[in-house]
N, C-alpha and C. Protein backbone atom coordinates (compact mmCIF):
# COMPACT_ATOMS: atom_id res chain seq x y z
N UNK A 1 0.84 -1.17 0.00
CA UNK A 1 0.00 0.00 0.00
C UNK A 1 0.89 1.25 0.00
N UNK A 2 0.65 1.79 -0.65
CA UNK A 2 1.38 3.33 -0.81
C UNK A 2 0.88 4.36 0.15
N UNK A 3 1.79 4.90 0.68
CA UNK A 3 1.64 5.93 1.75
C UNK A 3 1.05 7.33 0.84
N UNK A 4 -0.06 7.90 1.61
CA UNK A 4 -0.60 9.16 0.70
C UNK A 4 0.34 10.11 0.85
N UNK A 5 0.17 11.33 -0.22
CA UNK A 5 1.04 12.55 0.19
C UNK A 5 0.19 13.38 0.21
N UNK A 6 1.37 14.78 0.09
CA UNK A 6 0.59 16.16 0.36
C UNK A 6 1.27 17.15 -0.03
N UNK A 7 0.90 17.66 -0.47
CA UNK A 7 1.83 19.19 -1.72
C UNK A 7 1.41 20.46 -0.57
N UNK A 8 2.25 20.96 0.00
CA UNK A 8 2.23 22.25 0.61
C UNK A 8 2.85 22.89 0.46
N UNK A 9 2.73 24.30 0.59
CA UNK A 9 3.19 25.51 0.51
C UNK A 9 4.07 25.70 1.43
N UNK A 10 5.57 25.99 0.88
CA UNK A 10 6.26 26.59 1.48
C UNK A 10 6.52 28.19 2.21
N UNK A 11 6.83 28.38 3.30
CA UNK A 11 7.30 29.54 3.60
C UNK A 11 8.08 30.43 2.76
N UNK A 12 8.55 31.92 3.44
CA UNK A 12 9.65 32.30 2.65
C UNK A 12 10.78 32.19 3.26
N UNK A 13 11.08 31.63 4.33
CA UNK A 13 12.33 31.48 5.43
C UNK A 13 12.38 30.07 4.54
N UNK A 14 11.50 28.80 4.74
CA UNK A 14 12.12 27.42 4.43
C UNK A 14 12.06 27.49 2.47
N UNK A 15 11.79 28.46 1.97
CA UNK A 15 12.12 29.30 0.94
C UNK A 15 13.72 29.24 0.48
N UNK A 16 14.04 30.19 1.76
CA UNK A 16 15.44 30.60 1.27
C UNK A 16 16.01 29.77 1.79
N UNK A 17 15.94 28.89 2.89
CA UNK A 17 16.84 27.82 3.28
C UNK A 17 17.02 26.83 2.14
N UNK A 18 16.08 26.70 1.64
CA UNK A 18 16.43 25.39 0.52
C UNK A 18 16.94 25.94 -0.91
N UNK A 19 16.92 27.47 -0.83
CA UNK A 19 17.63 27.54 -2.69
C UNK A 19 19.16 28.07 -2.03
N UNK A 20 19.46 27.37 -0.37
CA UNK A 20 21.13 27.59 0.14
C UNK A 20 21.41 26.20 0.18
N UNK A 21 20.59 25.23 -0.36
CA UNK A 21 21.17 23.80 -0.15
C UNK A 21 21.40 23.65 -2.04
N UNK A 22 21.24 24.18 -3.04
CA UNK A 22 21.50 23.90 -4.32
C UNK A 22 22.16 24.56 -4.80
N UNK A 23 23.43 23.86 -5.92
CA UNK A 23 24.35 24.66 -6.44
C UNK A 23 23.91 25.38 -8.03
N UNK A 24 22.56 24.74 -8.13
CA UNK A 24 22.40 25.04 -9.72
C UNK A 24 21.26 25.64 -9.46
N UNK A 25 20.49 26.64 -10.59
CA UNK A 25 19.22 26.73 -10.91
C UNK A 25 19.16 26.92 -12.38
N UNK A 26 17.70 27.40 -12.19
CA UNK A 26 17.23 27.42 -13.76
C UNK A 26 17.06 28.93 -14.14
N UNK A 27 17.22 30.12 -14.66
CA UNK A 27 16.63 31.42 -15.31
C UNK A 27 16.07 31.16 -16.42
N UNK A 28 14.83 32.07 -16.37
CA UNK A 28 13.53 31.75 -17.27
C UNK A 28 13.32 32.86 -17.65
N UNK A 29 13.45 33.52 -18.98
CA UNK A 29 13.65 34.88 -19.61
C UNK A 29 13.13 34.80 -20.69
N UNK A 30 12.42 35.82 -21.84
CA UNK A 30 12.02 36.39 -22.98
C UNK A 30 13.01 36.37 -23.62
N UNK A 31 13.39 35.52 -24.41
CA UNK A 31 14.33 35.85 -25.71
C UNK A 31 13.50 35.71 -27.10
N UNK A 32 13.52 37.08 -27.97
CA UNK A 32 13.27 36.90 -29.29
C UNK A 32 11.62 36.43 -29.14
N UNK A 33 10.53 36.97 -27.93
CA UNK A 33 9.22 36.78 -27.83
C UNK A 33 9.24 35.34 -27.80
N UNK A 34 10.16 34.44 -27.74
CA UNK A 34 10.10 33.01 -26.91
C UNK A 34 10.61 32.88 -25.60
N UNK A 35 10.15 32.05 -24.92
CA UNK A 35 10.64 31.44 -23.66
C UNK A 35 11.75 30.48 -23.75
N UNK A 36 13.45 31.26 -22.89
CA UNK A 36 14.15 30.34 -23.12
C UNK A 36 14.78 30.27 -20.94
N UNK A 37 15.31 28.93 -21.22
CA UNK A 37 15.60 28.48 -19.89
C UNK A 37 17.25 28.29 -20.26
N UNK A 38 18.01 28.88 -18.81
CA UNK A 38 19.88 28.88 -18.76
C UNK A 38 19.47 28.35 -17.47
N UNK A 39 20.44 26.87 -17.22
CA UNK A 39 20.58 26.22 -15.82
C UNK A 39 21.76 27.15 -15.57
N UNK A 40 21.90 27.95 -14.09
CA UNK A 40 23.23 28.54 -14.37
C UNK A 40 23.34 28.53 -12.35
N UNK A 41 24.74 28.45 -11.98
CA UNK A 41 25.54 28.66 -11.09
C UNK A 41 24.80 29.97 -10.24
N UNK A 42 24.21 29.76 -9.03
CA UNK A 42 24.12 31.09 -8.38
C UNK A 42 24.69 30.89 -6.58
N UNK A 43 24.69 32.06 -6.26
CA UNK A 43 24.34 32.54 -4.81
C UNK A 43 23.91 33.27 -4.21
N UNK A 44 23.09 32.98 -2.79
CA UNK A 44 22.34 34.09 -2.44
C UNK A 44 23.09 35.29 -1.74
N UNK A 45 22.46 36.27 -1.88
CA UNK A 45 23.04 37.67 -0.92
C UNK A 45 21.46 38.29 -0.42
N UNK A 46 21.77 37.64 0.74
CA UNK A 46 20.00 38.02 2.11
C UNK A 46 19.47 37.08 0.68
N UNK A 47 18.29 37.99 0.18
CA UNK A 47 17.35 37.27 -0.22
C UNK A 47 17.10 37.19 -1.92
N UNK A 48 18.56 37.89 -2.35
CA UNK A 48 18.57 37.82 -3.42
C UNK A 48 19.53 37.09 -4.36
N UNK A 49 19.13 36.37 -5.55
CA UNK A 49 19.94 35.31 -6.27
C UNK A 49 20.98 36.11 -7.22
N UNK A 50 22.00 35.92 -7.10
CA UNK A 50 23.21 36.64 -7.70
C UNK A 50 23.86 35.21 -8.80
N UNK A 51 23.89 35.49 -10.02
CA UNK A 51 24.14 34.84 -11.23
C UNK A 51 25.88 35.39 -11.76
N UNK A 52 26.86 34.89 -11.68
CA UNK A 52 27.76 35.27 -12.29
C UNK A 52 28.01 35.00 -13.80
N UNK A 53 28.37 35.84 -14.51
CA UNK A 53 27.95 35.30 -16.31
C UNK A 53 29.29 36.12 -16.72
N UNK A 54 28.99 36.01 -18.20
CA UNK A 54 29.87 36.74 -19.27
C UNK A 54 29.13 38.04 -19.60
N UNK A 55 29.77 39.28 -19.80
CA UNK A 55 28.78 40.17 -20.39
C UNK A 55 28.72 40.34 -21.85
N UNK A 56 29.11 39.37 -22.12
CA UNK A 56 28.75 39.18 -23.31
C UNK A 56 27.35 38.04 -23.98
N UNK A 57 27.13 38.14 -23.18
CA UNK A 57 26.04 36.58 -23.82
C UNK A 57 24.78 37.36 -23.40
N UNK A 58 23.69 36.00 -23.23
CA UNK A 58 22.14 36.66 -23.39
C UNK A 58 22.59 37.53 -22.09
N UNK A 59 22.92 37.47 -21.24
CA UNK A 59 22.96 37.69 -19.80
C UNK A 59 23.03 39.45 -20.16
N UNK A 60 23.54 40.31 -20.68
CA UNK A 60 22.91 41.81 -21.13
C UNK A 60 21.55 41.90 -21.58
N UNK A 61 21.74 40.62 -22.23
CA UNK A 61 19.74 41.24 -22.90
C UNK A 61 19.23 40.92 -21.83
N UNK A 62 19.16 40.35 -20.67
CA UNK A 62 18.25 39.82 -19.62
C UNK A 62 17.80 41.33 -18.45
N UNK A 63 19.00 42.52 -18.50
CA UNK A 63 19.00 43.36 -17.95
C UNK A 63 18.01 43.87 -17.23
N UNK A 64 17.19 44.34 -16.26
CA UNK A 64 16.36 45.07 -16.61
C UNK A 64 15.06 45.06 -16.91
N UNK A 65 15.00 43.04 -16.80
CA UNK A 65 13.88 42.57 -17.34
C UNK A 65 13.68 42.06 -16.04
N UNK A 66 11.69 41.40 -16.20
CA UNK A 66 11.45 40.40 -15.80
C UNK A 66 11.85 39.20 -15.77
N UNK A 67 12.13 38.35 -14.77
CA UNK A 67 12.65 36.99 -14.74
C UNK A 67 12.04 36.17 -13.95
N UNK A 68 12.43 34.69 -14.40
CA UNK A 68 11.89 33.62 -13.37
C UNK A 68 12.67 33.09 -12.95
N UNK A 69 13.27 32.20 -11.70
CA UNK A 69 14.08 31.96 -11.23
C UNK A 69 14.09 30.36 -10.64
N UNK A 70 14.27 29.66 -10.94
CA UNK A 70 13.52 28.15 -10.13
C UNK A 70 14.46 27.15 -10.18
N UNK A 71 14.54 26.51 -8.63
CA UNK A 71 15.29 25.73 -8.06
C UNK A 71 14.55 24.21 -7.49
N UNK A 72 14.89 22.94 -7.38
CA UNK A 72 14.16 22.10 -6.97
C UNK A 72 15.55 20.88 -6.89
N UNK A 73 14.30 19.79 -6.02
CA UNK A 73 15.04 18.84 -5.92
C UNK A 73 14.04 17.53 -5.64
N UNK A 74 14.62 16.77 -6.63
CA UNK A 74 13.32 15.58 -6.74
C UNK A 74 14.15 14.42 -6.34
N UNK A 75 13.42 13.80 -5.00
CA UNK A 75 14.00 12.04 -4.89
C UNK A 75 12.78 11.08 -6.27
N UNK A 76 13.71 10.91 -7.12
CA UNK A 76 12.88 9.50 -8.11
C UNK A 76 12.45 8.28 -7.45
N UNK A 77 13.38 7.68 -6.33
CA UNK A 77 12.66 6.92 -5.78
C UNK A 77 11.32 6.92 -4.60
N UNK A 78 11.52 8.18 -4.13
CA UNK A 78 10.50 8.33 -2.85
C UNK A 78 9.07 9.08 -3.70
N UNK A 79 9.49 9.63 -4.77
CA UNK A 79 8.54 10.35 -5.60
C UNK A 79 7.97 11.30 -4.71
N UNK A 80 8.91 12.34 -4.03
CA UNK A 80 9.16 13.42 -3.10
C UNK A 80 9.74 14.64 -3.90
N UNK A 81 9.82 15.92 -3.22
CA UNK A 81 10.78 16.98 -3.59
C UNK A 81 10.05 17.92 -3.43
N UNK A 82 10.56 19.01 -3.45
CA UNK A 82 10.69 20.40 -3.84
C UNK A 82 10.81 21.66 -4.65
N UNK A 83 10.09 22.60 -5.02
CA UNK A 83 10.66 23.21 -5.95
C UNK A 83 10.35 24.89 -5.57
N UNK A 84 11.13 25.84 -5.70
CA UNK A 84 11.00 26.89 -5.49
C UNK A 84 11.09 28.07 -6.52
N UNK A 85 10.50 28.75 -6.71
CA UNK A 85 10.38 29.73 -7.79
C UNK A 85 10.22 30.85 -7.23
N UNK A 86 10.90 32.06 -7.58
CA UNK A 86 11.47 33.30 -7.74
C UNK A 86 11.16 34.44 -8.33
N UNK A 87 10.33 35.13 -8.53
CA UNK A 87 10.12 36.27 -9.60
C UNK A 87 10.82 37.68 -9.20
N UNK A 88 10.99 38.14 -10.43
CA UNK A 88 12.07 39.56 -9.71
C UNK A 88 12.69 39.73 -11.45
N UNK A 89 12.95 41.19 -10.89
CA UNK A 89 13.59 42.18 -12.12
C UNK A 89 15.43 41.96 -11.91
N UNK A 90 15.87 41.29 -13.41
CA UNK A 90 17.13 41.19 -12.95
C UNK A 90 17.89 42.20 -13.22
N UNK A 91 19.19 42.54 -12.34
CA UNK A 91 19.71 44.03 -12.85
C UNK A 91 21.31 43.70 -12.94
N UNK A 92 22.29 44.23 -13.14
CA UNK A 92 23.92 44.31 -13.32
C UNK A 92 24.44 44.99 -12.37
N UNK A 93 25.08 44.47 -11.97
CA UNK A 93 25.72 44.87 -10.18
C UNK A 93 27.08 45.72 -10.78
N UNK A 94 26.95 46.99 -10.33
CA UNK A 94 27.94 47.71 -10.89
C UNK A 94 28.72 48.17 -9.54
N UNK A 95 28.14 48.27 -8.25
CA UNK A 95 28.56 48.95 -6.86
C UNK A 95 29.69 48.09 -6.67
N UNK A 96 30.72 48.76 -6.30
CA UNK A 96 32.19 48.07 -6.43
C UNK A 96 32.16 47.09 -4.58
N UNK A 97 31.28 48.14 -3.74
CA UNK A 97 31.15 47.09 -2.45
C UNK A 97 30.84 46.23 -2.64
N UNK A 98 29.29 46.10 -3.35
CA UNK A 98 28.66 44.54 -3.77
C UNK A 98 29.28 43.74 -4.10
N UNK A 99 30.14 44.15 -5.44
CA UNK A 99 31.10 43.11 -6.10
C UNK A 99 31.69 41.99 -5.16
N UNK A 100 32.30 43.21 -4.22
CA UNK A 100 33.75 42.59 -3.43
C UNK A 100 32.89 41.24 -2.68
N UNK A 101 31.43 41.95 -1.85
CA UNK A 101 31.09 41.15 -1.35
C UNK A 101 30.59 39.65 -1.67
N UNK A 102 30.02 39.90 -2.79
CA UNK A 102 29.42 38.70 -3.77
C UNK A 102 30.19 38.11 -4.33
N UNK A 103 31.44 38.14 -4.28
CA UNK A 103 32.44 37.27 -5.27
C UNK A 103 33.46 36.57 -4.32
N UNK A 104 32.76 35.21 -4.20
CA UNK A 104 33.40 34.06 -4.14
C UNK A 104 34.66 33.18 -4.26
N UNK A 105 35.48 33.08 -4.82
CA UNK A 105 36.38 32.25 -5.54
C UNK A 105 36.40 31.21 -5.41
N UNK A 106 35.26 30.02 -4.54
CA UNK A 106 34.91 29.40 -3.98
C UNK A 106 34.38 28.71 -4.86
N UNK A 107 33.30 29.47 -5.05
CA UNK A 107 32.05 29.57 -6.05
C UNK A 107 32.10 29.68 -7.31
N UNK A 108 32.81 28.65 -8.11
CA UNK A 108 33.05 29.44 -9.34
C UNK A 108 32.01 28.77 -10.34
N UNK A 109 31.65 29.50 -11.57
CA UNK A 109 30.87 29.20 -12.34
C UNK A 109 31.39 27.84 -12.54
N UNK A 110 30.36 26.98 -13.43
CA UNK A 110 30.41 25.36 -13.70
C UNK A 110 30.83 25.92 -15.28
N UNK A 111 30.03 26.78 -16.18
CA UNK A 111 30.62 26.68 -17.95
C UNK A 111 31.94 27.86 -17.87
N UNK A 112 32.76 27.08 -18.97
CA UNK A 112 33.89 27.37 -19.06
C UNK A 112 34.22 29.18 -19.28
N UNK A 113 34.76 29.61 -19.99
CA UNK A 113 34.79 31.00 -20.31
C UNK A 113 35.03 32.16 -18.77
N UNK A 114 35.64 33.63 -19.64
CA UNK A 114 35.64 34.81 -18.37
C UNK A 114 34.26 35.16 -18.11
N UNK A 115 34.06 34.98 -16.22
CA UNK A 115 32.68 35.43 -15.94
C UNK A 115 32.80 36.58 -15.17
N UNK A 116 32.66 37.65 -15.97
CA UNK A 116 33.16 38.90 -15.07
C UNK A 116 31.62 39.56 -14.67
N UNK A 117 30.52 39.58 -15.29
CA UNK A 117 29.83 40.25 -14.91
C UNK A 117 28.41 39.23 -13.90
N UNK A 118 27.97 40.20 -13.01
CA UNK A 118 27.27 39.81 -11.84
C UNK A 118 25.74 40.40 -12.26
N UNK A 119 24.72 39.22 -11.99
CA UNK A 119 23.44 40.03 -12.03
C UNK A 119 22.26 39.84 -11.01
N UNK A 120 21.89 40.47 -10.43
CA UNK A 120 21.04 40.25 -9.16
C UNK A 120 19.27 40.37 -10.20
N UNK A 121 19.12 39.54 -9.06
CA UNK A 121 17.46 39.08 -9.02
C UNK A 121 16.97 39.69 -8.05
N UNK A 122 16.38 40.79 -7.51
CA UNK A 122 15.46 41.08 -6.27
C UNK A 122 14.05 40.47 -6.76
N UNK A 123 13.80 39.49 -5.62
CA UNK A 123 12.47 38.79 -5.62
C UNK A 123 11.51 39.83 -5.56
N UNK A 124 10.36 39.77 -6.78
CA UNK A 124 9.16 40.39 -6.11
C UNK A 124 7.69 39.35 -5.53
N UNK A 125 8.34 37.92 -5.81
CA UNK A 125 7.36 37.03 -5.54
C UNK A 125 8.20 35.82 -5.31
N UNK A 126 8.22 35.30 -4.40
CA UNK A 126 8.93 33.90 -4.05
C UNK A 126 7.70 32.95 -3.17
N UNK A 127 7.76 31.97 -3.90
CA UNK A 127 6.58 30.70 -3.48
C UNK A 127 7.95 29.48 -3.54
N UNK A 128 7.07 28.57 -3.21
CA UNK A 128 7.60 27.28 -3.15
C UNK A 128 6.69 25.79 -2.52
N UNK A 129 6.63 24.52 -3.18
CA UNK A 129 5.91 23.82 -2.42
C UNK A 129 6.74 22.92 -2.28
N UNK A 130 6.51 21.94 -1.51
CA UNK A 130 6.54 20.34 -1.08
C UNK A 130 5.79 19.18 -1.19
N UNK A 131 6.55 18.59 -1.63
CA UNK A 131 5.85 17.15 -2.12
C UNK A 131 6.11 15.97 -1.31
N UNK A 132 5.57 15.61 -0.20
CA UNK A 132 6.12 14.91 0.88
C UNK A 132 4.93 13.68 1.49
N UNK A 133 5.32 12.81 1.87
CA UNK A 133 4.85 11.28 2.47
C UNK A 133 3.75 12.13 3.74
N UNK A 134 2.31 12.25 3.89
CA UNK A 134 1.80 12.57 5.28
C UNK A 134 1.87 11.84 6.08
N UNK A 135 2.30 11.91 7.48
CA UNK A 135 2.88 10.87 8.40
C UNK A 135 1.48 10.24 8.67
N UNK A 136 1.33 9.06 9.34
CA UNK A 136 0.70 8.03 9.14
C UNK A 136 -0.34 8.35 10.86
C-alpha cells in the first residue's frame, strides 16, 4: 500500500533555506518573444539570487527585465521533492562594495569561459511547495 502525500506551501524562510542547499538553478527569460531556460551557477546575498555570467552573452539582454528563477530537488525513488520559484527584475551589479562582497572564488561558475559580470534578481514574488509522504 502506498503511503498518501501532500503538496504544501512553502514559507519564505524554508524558501530561502532550501535555494542555500542547491548549487544550480534554472533562469527563465524572454528571448526573441520566446521562452528560453539557462541552468546557471548562483548565490544568495540576504534574499537575493546573484548569477555570475559573461557580459557578453544573453545575460545583457536579460537586464532590466522580468525573470523567473527556479530551483528544486526531486527524490525519483520516494517520488518526493521540492521546488522553489522566484520572480524579480534582474539588474547588473555595478557597486564596487557589492562586487567585493558577492564574489566568491569558492564559487566558481560550472561553464567554461571569463565570468566577469554579476546580475542580481530582487524577488518580487517567491513561493515554493513540497511534495512529501503525510505521516501516518
Amino acid at each position: 500500500m502506498t503511503a498518501p502525500v501532500e503538496m504544501r506551501e512553502l514559507s519564505e524562510v524554508e524558501c530561502l533555506d532550501l535555494l542555500r542547499t542547491e548549487p544550480v538553478g534554472r533562469l527563465v527569460f524572454t528571448e526573441k518573444a520566446l521562452p528560453a531556460i539557462r541552468p546557471v551557477n548562483y548565490v544568495l546575498d540576504g534574499r537575493d539570487v546573484i548569477i555570475r555570467t559573461s557580459a557578453d552573452s544573453w545575460a545583457s539582454r536579460v537586464a532590466g527585465n522580468v525573470v523567473a528563477f527556479e530551483v528544486d530537488h526531486i527524490d525519483n525513488t520516494s517520488h518526493t521533492g521540492w521546488s522553489v520559484v522566484l520572480l524579480g527584475t534582474a539588474t547588473v551589479i555595478t557597486d564596487i562594495d557589492t562586487l567585493v562582497r558577492v564574489t566568491d572564488f569558492r564559487d566558481r561558475p560550472w561553464a567554461p569561459g571569463h565570468r566577469d559580470q554579476y546580475l542580481r534578481i530582487q524577488p518580487g514574488q517567491l513561493t515554493g511547495r513540497r511534495l512529501s509522504f503525510t505521516p501516518a
